[in-house]
Protein backbone atom coordinates (compact mmCIF):
# COMPACT_ATOMS: atom_id res chain seq x y z
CA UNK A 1 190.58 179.33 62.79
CA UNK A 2 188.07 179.71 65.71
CA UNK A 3 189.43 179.13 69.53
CA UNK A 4 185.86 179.30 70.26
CA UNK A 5 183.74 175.80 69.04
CA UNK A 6 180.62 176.89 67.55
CA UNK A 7 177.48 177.23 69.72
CA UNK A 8 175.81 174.35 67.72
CA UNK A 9 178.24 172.30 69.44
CA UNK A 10 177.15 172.97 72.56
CA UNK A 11 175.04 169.86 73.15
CA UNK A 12 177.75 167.62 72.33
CA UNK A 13 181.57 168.92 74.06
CA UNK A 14 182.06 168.45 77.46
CA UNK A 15 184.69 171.14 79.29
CA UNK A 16 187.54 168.88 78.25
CA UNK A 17 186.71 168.80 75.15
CA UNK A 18 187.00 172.81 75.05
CA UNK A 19 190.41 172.21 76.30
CA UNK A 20 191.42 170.13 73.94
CA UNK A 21 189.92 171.97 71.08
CA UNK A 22 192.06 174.86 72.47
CA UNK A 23 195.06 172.72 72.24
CA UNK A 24 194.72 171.64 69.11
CA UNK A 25 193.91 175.09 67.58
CA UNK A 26 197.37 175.93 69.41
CA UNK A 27 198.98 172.65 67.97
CA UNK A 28 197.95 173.64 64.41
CA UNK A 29 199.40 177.21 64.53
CA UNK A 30 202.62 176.18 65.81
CA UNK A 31 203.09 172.90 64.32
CA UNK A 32 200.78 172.20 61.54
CA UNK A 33 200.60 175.78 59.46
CA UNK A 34 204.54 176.13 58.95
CA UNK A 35 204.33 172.74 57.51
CA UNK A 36 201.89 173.23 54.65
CA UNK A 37 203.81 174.67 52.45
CA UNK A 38 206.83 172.21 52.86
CA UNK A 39 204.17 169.40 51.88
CA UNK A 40 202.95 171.18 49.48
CA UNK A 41 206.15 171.92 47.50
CA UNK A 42 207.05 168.60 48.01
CA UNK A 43 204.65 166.49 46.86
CA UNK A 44 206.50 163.33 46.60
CA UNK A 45 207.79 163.98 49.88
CA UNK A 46 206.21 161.71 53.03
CA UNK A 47 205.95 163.88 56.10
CA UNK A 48 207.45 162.62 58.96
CA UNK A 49 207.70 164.97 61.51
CA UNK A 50 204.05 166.26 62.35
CA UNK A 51 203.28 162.35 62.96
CA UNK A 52 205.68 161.94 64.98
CA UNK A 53 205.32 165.42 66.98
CA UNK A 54 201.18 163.99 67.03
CA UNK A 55 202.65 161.07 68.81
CA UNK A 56 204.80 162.68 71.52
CA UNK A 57 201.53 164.58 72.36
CA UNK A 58 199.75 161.21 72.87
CA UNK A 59 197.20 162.09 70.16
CA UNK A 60 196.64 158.55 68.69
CA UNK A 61 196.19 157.32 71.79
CA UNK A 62 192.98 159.63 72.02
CA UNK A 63 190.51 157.07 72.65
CA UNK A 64 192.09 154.49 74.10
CA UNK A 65 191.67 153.80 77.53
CA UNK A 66 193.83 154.89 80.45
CA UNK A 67 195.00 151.56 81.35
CA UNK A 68 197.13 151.12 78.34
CA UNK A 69 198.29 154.61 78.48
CA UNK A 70 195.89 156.08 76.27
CA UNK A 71 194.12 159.63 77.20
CA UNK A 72 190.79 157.18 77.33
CA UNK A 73 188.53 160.76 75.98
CA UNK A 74 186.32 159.49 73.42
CA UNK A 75 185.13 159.55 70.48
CA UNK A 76 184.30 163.79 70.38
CA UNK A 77 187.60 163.91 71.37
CA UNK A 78 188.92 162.03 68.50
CA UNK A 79 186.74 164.66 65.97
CA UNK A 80 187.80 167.59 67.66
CA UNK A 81 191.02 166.85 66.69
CA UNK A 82 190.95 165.49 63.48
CA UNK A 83 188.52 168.74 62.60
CA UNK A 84 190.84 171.12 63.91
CA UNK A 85 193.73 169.86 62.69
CA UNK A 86 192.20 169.29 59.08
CA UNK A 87 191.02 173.14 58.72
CA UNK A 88 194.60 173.78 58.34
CA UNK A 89 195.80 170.92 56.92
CA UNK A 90 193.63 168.21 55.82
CA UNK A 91 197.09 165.75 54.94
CA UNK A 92 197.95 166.00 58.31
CA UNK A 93 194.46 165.26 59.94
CA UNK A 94 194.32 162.37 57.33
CA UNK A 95 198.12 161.15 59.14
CA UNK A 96 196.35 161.22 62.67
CA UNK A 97 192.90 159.54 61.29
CA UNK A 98 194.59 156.64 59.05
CA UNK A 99 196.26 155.37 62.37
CA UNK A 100 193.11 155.72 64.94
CA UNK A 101 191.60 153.16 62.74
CA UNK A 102 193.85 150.39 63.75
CA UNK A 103 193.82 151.11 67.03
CA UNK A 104 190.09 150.54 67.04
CA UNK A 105 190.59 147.32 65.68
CA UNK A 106 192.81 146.28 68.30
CA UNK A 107 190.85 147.77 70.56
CA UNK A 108 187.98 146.05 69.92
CA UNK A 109 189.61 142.55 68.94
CA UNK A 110 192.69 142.06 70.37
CA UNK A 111 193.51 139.76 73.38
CA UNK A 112 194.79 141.05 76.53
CA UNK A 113 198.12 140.50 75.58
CA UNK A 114 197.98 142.03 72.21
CA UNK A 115 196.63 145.76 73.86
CA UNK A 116 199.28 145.87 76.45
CA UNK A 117 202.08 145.58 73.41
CA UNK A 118 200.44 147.63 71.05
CA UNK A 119 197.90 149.73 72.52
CA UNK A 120 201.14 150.93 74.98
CA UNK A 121 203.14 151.62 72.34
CA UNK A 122 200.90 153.82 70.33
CA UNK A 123 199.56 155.86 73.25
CA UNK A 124 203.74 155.99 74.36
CA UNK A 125 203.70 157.45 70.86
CA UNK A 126 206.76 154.77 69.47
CA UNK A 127 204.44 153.12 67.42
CA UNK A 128 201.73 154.21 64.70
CA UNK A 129 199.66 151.64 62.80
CA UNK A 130 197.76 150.71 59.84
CA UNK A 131 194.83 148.88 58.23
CA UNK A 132 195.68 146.76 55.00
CA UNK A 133 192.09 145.71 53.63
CA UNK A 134 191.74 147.04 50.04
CA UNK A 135 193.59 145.35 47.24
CA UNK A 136 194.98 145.97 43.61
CA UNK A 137 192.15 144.59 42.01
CA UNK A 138 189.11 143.99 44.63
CA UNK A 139 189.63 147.77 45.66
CA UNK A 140 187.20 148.21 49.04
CA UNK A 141 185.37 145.18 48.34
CA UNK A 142 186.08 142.80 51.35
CA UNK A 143 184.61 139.50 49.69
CA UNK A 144 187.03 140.02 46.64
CA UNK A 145 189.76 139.80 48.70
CA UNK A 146 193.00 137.58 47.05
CA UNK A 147 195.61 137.84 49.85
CA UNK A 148 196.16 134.33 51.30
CA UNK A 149 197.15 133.19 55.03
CA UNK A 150 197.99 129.40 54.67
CA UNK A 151 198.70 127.67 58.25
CA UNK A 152 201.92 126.41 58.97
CA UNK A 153 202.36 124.83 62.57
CA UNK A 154 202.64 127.50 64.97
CA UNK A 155 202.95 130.14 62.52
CA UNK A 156 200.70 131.30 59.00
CA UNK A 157 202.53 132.33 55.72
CA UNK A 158 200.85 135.34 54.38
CA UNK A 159 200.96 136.17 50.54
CA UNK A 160 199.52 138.90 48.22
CA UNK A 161 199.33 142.64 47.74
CA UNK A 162 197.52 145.38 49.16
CA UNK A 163 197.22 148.99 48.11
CA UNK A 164 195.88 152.73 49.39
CA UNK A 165 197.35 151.75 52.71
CA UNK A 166 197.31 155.09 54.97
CA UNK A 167 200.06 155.66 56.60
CA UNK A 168 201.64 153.12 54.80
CA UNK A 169 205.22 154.25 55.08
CA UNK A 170 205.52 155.65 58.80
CA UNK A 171 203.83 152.29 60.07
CA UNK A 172 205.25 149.85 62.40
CA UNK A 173 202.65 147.47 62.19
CA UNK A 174 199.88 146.41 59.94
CA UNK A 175 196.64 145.00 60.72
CA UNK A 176 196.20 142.93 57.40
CA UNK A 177 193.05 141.19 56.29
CA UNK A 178 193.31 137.77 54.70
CA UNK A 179 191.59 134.88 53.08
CA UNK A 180 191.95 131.86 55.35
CA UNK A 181 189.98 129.55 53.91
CA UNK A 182 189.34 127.79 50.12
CA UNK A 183 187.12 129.54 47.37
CA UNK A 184 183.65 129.30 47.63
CA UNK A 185 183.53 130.15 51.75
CA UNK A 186 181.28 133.20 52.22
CA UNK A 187 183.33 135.65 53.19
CA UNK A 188 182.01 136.20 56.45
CA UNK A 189 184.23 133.23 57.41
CA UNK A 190 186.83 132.98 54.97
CA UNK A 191 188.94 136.03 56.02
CA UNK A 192 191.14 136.76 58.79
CA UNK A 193 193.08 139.36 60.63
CA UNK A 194 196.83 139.10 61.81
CA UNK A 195 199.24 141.61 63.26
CA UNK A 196 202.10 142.17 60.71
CA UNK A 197 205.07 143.98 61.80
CA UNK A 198 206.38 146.12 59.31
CA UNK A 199 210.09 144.80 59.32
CA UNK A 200 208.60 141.13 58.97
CA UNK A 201 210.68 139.25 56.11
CA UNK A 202 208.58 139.34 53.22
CA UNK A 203 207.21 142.60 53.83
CA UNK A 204 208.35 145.48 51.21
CA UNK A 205 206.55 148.94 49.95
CA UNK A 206 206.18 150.11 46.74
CA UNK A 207 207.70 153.79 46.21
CA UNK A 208 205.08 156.25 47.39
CA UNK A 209 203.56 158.31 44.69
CA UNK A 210 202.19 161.65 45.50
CA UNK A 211 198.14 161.66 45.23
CA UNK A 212 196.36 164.33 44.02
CA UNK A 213 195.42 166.05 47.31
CA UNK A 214 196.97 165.22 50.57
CA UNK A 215 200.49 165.87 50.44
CA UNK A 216 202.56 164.67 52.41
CA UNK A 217 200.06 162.01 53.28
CA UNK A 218 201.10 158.47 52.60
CA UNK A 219 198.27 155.63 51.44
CA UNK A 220 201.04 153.24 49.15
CA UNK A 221 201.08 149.55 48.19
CA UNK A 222 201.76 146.54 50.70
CA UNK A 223 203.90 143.26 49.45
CA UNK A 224 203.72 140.28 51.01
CA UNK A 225 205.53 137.60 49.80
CA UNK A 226 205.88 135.07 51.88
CA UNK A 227 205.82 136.31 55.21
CA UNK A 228 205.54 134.33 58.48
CA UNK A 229 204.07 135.45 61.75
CA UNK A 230 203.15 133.80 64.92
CA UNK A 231 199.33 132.71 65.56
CA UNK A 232 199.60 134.99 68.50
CA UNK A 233 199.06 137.49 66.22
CA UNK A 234 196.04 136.57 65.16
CA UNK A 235 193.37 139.63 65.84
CA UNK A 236 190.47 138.44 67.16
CA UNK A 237 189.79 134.62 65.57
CA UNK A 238 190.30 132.49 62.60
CA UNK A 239 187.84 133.40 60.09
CA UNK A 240 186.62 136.70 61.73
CA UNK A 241 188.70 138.94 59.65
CA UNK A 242 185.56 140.65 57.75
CA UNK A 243 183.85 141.23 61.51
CA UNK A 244 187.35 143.17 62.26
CA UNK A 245 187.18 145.19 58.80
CA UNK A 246 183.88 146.24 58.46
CA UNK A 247 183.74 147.40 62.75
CA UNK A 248 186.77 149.19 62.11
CA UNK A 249 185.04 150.83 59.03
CA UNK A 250 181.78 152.06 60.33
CA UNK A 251 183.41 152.86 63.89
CA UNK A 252 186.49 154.66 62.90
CA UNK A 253 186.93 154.79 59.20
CA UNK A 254 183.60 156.88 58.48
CA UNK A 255 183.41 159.14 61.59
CA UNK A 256 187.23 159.94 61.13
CA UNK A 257 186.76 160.96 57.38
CA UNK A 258 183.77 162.90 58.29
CA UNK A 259 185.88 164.90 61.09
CA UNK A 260 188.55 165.44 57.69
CA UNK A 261 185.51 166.74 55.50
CA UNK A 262 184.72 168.93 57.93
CA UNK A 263 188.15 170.47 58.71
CA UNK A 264 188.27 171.33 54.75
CA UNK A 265 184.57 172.32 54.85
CA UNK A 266 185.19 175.05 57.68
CA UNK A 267 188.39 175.85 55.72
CA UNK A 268 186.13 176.07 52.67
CA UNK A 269 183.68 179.17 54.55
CA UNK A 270 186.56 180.72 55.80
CA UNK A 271 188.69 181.03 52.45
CA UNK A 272 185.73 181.83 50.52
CA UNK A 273 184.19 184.81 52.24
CA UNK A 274 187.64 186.81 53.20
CA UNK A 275 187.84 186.32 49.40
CA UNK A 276 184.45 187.71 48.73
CA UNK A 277 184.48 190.44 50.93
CA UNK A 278 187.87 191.92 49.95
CA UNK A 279 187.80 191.64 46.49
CA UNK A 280 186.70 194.72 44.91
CA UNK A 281 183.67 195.08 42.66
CA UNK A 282 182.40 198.10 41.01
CA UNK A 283 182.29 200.83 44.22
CA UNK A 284 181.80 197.87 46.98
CA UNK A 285 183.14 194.13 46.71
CA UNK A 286 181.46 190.63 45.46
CA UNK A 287 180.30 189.91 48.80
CA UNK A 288 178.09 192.67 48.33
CA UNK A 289 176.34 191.47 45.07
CA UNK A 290 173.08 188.88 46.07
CA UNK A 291 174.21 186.69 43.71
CA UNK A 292 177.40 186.01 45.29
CA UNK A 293 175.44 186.40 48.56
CA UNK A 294 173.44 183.90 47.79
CA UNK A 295 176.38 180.78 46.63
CA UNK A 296 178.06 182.12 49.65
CA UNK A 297 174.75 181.27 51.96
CA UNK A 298 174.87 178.30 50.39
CA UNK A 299 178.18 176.82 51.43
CA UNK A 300 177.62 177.90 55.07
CA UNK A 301 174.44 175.92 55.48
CA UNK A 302 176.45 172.83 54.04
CA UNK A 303 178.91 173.37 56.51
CA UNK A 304 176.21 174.00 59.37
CA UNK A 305 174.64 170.78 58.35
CA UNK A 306 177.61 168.80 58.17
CA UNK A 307 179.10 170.46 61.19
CA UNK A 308 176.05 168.92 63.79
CA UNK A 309 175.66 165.72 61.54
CA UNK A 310 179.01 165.30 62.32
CA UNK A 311 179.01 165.74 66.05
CA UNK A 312 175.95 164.64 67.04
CA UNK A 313 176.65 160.84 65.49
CA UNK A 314 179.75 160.79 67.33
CA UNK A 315 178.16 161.67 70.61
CA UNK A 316 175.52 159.13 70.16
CA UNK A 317 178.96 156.96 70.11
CA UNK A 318 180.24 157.88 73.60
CA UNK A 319 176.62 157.79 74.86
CA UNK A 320 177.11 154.08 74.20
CA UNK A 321 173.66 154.15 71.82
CA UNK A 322 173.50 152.25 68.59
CA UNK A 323 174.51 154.81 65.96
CA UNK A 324 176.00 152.57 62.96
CA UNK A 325 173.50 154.34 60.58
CA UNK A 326 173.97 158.02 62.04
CA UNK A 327 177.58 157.03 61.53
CA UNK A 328 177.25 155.74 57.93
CA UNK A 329 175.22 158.88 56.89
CA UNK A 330 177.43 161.30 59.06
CA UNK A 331 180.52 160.02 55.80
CA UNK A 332 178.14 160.40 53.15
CA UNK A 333 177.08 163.55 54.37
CA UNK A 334 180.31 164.76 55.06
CA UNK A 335 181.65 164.16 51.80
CA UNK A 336 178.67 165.46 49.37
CA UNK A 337 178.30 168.19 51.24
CA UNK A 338 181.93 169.87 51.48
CA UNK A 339 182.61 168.76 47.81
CA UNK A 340 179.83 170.84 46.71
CA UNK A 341 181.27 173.58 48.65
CA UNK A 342 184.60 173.53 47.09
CA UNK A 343 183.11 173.45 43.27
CA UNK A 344 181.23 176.65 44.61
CA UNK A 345 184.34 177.94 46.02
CA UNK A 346 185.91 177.33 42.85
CA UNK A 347 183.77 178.91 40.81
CA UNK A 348 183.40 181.89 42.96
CA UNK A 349 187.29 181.87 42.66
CA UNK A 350 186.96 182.56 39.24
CA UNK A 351 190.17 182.74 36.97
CA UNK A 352 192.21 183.22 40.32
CA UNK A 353 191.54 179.98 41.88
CA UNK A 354 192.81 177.93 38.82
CA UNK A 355 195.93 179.70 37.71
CA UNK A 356 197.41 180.23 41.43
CA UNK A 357 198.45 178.42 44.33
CA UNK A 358 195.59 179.95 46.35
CA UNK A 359 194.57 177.47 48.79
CA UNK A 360 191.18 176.95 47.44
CA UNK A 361 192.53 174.90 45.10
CA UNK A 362 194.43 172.53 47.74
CA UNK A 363 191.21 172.37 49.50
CA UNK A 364 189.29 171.18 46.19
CA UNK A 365 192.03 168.75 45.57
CA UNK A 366 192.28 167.57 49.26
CA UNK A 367 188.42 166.47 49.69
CA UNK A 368 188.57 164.36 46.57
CA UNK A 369 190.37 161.69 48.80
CA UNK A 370 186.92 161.43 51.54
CA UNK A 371 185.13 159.87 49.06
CA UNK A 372 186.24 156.10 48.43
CA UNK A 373 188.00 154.84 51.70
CA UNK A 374 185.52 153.65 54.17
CA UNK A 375 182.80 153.21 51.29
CA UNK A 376 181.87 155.21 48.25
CA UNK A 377 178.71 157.19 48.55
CA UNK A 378 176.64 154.10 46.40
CA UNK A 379 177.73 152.36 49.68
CA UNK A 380 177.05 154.29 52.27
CA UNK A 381 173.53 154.74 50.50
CA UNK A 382 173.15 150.89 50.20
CA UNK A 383 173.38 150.46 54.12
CA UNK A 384 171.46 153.35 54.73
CA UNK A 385 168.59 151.46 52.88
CA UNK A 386 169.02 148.19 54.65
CA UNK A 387 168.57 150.45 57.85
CA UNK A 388 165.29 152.22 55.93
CA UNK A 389 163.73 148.62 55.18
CA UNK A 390 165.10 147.05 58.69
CA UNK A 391 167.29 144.92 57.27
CA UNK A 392 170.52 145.31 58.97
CA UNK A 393 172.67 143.33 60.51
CA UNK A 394 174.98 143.40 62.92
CA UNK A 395 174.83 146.96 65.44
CA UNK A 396 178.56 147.43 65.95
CA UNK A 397 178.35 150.42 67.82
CA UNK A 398 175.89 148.80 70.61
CA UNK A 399 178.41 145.45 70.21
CA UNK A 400 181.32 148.06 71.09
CA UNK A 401 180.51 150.38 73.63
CA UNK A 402 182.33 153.34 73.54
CA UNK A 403 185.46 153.28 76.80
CA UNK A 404 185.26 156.68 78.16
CA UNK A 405 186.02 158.61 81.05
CA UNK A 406 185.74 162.17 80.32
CA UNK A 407 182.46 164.29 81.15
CA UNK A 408 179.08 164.36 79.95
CA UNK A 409 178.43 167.95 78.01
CA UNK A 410 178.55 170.92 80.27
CA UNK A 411 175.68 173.21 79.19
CA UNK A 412 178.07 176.41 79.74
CA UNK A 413 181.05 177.01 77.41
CA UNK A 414 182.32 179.32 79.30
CA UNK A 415 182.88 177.02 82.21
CA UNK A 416 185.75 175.10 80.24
């Protein structure tokens, strides 16, 4: 790992956000490295104890603002730390992201009421939440949706099933996305999202089943049968549930799983050369062959692309300028990019990097799960085009300004 950010960073980090990506690189020696291998042996095991040691620190209360508790830095702040936590373990970055998605959401939608018991409680670090949108059989698309909130009095009945739920299992609360109204509604007003505790009656998990990457990292199946909560917990209003899922996508879900790719992409450059340029070859080592020189070059400008695609979109963000699109392509980006890097990485593995337990392989495995949530790449690309033949809709990010008090970027590094 690297104490010291990159210099193509520069225009982006303030001096706190040296600090903090000084902390972080601390928090992931101490912390995060000793627990790989325990999540790695154990699959099927859920990991507990780096989420809750990320909430003591106040970590998911990264961008939330001061008033509810929350450190109130940002949305740089929020990649530095998912990035540096994700170069040495992507699971564990993909624990701290899951949950900061929520938190937008109620954020952005909930009353007054709803932050101060929520928001508090996250940034207090005795609560983590989740975000229940994708289903069974609709997967991410929102209009498919089958879970049903019927109205009863003072209270709605919520039944149906979701599934790939991060941080399904450590959650306290779910922010669950239902239909509201009859078949045949767009969906634009037919859905709805409500607060669900997660020790509601009615409200059960299926076992967790270890996914191919990310382990320790929890994304299960949500029940609902049956289960009654207040209309206070309503998020925002009746029949604005897809307004509350897609924000919470394009403002949190993408830039968060781009900060993920980019952990494993770093992670990727790092693995791969040390490998190169130790293993022996003829009366030098691989590294020294232009061949290898040359797949090598390759990854790094992936991971220089990604690296300032990354940051700058999320700058953009706490600049308070309308960014959905640099946001949108920032994921798709992301993504492509790093998961070319780990084939190469792979293949310049050879033999050793599928019959061992080197770490390339965890790292191929591990950015197989940025792909789908918050949009597959055909969806990223369709927005993208609606933003190429001015057809989009709603700006969320100039809706939502970013809440920040932290510094504008400090031209000198070595100020921080």
């Amino acid at each position: 790992m690297s104490t010291t950010p990159p210099r193509a960073l520069t225009p982006y980090l303030a001096s706190d956000h040296y600090w903090l990506w000084n902390k972080a690189e601390c928090f992931a020696v101490e912390h995060v490295a000793p627990g790989v291998e325990r999540m790695e042996a154990n699959p099927d095991r859920i990991e507990r104890d780096l989420p809750k040691l990320m909430a003591e620190i106040g970590w998911f209360g990264v961008a939330i603002p001061k008033q509810y508790g929350g450190m109130g830095a940002g949305h740089v702040a929020k990649t530095v730390l998912i990035h540096r936590t994700a170069v040495v373990s992507a699971a564990t970055a993909a624990i701290l992201q899951a949950s900061l998605i929520p938190v937008g959401a109620i954020q952005n939608w909930g009353t007054v009421d709803q932050k101060q018991v929520y928001l508090t409680q996250v940034a207090d670090g005795s609560l983590l939440p989740s975000i229940a949108v994708t289903e069974p059989d609709a997967g991410g698309h929102i209009g498919g949706i089958e879970t049903v909130a019927e109205r009863r009095g003072d209270h709605w009945v919520i039944n149906g099933i979701k599934a790939h739920i991060g941080n399904s299992h450590v959650a306290g609360l779910h922010v669950v996305i239902a239909r509201t109204a009859q078949p045949g509604v767009p969906a634009s007003k037919a859905l709805t999202a409500f607060l669900v505790e997660h020790d509601r009656k009615g409200v059960t998990l299926a076992p967790h089943k270890a996914g191919l990457g990310l382990h320790g990292f929890t994304a299960g199946r949500l029940q609902l049968d049956h289960v009654r909560v207040p209309a206070t917990n309503v998020l925002g209003e009746v029949g604005q549930g897809l307004d509350v899922a897609q924000s919470s996508s394009i403002l949190y879900g993408r830039p968060n799983l781009t900060a993920v790719s980019l952990g494993i992409h770093e992670a990727l450059v790092q693995t791969t050369a040390d490998y190169l340029s130790t293993r022996p070859r003829y009366d030098g080592h691989l590294s020294d062959h232009p061949v290898v020189r040359d797949r090598l070059g390759a990854i790094q400008h992936r991971y220089q692309t990604a690296l300032t695609t990354a940051y700058s979109a999320v700058h953009l963000r706490d600049r308070l300028v309308a960014c959905d699109a640099e946001l949108i392509s920032a994921k798709h980006a992301g993504h492509q990019l790093a998961a070319a890097s780990a084939q190469d990485a792979m293949e310049l593995h050879g033999a050793y990097a599928v019959n061992s337990k080197c770490l390339v392989q965890r790292l191929f495995r591990d950015i197989q799960h940025t792909y789908a949530p918050a949009g597959t790449g055909e969806f990223q690309r369709k927005q993208l085009a609606n933003t190429a033949l001015g057809t989009g809709q709603v700006e969320w990010s100039e809706r939502f300004a970013a809440e920040t008090t932290w510094s504008q970027p400090h031209p000198d590094p070595a100020a921080a």
